[in-house]
C-alpha atoms as a PDB file:
ATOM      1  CA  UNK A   1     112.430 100.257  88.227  1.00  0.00           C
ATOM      2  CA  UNK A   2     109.464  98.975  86.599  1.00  0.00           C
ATOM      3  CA  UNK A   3     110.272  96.834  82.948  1.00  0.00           C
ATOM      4  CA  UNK A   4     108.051  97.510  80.176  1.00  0.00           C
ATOM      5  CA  UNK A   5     109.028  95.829  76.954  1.00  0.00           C
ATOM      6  CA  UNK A   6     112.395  94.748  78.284  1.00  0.00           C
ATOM      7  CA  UNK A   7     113.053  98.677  79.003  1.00  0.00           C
ATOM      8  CA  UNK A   8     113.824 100.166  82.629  1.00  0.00           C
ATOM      9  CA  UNK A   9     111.669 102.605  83.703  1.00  0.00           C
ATOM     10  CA  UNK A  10     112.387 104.621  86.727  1.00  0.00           C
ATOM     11  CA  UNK A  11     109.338 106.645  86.956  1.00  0.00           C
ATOM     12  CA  UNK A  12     110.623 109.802  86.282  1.00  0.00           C
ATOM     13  CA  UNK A  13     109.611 111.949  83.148  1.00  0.00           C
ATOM     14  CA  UNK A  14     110.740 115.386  82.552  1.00  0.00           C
ATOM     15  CA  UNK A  15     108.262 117.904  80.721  1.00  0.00           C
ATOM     16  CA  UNK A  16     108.915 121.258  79.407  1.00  0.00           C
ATOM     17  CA  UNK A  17     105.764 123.684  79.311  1.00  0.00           C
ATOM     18  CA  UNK A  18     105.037 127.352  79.323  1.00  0.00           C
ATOM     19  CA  UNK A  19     105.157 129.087  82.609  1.00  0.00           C
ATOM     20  CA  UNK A  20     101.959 130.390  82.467  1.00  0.00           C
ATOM     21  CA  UNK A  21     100.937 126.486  82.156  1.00  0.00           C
ATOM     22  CA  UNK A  22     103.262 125.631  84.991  1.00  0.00           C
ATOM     23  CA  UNK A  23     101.608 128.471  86.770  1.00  0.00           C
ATOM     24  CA  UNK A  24      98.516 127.164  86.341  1.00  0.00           C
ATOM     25  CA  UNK A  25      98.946 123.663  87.460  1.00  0.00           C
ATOM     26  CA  UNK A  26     100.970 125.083  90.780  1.00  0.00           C
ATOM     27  CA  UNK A  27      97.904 127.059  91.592  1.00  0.00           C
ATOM     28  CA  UNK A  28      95.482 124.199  90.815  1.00  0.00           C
ATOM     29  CA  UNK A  29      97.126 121.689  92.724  1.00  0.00           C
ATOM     30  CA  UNK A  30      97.817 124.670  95.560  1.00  0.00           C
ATOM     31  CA  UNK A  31      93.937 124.749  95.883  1.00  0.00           C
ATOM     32  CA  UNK A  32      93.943 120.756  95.778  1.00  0.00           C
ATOM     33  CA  UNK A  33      95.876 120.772  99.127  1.00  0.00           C
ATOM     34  CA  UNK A  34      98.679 118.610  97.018  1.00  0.00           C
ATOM     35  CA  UNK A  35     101.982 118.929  95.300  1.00  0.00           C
ATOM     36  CA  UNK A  36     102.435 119.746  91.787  1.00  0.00           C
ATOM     37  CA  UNK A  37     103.797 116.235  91.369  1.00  0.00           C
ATOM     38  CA  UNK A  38     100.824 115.038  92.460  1.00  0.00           C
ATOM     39  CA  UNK A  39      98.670 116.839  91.375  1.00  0.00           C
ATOM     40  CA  UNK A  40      99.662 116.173  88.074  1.00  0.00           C
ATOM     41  CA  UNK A  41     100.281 112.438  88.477  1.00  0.00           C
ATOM     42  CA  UNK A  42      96.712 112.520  88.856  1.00  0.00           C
ATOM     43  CA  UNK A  43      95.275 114.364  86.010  1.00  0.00           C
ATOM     44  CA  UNK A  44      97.623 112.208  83.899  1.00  0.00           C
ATOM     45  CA  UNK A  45      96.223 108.474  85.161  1.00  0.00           C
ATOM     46  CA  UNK A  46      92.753 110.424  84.941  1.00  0.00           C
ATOM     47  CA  UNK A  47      93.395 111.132  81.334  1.00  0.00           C
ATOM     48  CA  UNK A  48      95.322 107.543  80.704  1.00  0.00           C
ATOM     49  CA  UNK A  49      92.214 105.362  81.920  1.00  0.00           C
ATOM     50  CA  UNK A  50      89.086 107.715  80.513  1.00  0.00           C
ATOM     51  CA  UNK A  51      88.076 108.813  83.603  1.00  0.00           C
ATOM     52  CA  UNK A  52      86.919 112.361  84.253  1.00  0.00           C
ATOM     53  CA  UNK A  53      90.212 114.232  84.862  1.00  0.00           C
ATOM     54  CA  UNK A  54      88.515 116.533  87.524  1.00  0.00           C
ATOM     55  CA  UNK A  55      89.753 115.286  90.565  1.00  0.00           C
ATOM     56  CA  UNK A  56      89.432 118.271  93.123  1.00  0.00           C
ATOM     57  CA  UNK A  57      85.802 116.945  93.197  1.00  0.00           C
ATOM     58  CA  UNK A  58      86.877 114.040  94.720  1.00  0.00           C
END
């Protein structure tokens, strides 16, 4: 677990959304050639740092 502010953290976050969202993102990251885990992972640290979220470019 990673400490931030004297807080555990173990990494894991759950998030509700739509299922036409969820939909989405499957089929997105399908078309990535990655998991929906990481697919998202990576449009979130995209987001987080600035960066251009589009990472099926890469």
């Amino acid at each position: 677990m990673v400490s931030i502010s004297g807080f555990a953290r173990s990494g894991r976050f759950v998030l509700r959304m739509p299922p036409a969202l969820h939909a989405a993102l499957h089929g997105a990251a399908r078309e990535s050639g990655v998991s929906l885990n990481t697919y998202c992972v990576r449009r979130l640290a995209a987001a987080g740092s600035g960066a251009a979220a589009d990472q099926d470019a890469a």
